[in-house]
Protein backbone atom coordinates (compact mmCIF):
# COMPACT_ATOMS: atom_id res chain seq x y z
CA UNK A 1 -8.76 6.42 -5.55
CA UNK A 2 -11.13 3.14 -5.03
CA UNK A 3 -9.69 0.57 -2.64
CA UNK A 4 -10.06 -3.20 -3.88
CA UNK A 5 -10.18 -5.18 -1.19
CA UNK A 6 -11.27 -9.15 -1.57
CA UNK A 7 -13.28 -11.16 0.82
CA UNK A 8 -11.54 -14.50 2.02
CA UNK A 9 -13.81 -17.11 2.41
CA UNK A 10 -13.71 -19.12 5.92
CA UNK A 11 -11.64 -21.91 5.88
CA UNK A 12 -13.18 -25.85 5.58
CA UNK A 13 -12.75 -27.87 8.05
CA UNK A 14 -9.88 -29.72 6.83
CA UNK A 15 -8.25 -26.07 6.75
CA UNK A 16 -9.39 -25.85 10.26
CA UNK A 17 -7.99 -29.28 11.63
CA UNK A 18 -4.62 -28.59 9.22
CA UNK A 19 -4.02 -24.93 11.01
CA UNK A 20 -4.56 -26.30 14.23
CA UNK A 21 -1.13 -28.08 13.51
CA UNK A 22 0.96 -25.60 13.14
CA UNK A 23 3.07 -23.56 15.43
CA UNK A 24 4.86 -20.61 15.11
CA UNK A 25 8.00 -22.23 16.88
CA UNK A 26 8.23 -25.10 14.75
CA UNK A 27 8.33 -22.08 12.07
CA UNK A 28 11.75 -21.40 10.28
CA UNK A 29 12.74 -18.48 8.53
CA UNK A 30 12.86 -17.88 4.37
CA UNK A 31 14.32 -15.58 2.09
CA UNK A 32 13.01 -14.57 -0.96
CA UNK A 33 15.65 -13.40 -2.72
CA UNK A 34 14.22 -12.72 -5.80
CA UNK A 35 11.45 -10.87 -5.01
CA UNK A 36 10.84 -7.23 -5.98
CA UNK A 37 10.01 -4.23 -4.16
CA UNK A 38 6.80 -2.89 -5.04
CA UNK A 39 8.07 0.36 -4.36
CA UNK A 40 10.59 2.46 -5.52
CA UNK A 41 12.80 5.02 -3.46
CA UNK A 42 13.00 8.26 -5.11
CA UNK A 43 13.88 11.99 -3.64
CA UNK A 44 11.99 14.82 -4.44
CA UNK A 45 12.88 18.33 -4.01
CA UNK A 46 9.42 20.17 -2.63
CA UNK A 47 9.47 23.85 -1.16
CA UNK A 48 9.28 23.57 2.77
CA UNK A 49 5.89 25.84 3.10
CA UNK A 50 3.91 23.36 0.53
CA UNK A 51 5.80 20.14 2.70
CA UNK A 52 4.69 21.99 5.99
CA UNK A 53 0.87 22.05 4.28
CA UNK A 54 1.41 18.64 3.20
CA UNK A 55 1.63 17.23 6.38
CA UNK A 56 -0.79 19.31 8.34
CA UNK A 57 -3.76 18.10 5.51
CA UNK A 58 -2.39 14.10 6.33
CA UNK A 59 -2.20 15.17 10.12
CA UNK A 60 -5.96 16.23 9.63
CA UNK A 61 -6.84 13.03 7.98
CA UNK A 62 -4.62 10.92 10.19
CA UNK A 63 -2.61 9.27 8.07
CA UNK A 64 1.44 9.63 7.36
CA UNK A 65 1.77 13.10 4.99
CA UNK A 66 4.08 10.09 2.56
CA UNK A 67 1.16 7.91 1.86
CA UNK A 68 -0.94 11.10 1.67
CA UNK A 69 1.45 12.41 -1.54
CA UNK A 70 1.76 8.98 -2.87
CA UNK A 71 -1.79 8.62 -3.30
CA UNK A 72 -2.32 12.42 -4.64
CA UNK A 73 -0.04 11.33 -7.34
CA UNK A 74 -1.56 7.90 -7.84
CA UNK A 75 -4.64 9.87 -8.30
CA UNK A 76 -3.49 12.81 -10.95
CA UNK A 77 -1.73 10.32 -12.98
CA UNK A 78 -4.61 7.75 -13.04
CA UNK A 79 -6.72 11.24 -14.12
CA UNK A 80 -4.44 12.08 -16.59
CA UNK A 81 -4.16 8.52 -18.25
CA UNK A 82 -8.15 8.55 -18.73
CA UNK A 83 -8.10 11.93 -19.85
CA UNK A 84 -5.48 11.48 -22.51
CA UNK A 85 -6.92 7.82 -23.47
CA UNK A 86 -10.49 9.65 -24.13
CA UNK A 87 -8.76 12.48 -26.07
């Protein structure tokens, strides 16, 4: 799995002067209360010896063992979309 990450430019210096402005206690709070979760909480059943291997690889790599599943499966299904599309 390829991460896209985007360069910001620096800001101008009317950014500059126009950040210089602002301050965090002047700051008030929003809601967005239509906004979406990206994410979607599901449960999965998974045998406790493959969950126990699960978490030692993502121990290994340093990373939580969810993000380490979520991104195994965001990797087979990307794999099988290509597959199937060049079938």
């Amino acid at each position: 799995m390829q991460n896209k990450t985007q360069t910001m430019r620096p800001p101008t210096e009317a950014e500059e002067k126009e950040l210089a402005t602002i301050s965090p206690a002047k700051g008030e709070r929003v809601a967005f209360p239509n906004l979406k979760p990206t994410r979607e909480q599901i449960a999965l059943r998974i045998p406790v010896p493959v969950l126990d291997k699960v978490r030692r690889v993502a121990a290994r790599r340093g990373q939580p063992y969810q993000s380490l599943i979520n991104g195994w499966i965001a990797e087979r299904a990307e794999a099988e979309l290509s597959k199937n599309a060049a079938a």
